[in-house]
C-alpha atoms as a PDB file:
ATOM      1  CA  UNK A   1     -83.148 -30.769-108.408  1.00  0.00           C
ATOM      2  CA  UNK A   2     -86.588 -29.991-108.211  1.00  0.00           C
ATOM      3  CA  UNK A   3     -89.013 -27.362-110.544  1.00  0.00           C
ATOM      4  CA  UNK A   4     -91.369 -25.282-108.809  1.00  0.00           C
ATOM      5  CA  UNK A   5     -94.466 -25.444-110.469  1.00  0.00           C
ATOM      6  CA  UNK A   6     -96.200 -22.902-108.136  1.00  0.00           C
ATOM      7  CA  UNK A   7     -94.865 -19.293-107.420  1.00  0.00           C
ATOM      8  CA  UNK A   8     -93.182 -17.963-104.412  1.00  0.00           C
ATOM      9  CA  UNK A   9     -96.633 -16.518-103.161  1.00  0.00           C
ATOM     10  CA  UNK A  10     -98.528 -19.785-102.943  1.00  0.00           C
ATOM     11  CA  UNK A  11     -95.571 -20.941-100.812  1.00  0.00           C
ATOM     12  CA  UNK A  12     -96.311 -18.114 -98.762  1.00  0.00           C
ATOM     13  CA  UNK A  13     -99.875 -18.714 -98.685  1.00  0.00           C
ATOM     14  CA  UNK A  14     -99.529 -22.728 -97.697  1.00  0.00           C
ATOM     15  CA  UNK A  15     -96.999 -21.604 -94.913  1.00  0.00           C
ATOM     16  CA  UNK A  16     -99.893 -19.154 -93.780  1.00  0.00           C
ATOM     17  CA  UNK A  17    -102.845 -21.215 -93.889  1.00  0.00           C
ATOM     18  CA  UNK A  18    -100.324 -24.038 -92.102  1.00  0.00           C
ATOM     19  CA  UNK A  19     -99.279 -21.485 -88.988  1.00  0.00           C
ATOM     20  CA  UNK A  20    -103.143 -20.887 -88.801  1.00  0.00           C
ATOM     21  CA  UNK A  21    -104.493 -23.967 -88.251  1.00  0.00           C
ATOM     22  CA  UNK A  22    -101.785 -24.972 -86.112  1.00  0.00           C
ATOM     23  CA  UNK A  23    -102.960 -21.871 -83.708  1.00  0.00           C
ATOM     24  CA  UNK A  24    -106.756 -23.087 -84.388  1.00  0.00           C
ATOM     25  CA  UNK A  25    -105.745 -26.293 -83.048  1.00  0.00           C
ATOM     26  CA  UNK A  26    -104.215 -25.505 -80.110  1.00  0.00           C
ATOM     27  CA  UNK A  27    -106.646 -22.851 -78.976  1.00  0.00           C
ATOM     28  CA  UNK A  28    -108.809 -26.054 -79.535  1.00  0.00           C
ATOM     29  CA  UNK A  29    -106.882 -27.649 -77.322  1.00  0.00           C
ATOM     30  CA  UNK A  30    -106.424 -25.292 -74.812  1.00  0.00           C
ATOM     31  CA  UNK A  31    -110.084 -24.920 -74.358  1.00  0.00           C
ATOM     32  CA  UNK A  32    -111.155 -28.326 -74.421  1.00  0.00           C
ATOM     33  CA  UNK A  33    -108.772 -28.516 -71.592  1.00  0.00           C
ATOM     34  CA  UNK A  34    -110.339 -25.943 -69.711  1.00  0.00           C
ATOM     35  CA  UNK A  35    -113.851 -27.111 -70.121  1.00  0.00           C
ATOM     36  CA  UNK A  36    -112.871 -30.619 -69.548  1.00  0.00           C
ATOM     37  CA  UNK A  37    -111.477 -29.076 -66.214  1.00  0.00           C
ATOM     38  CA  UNK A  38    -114.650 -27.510 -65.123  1.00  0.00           C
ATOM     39  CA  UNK A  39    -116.738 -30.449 -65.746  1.00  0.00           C
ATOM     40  CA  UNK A  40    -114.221 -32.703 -63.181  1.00  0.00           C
ATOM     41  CA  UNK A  41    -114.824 -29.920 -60.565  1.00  0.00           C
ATOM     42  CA  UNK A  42    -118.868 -30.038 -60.810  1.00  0.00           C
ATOM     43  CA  UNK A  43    -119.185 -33.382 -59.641  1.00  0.00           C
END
């Protein structure tokens, strides 16, 4: 149905980079919780 134009280990590779930023993010996320947090406790 559809031709792969790119080889099994760029799949691999996309799916890598994908699960990485996904973790980036919610570390991201995660600490911008945390600081926000702090900051509503100061004042």
């Amino acid at each position: 149905m559809f031709e792969q134009v790119v080889g099994n280990g760029a799949n691999l590779f996309v799916i890598i980079i994908a699960v990485l930023a996904g973790f980036v993010g919610g570390l991201s996320y995660i600490d911008y919780l945390k600081v926000k947090k702090e900051e509503s406790g100061k004042h």
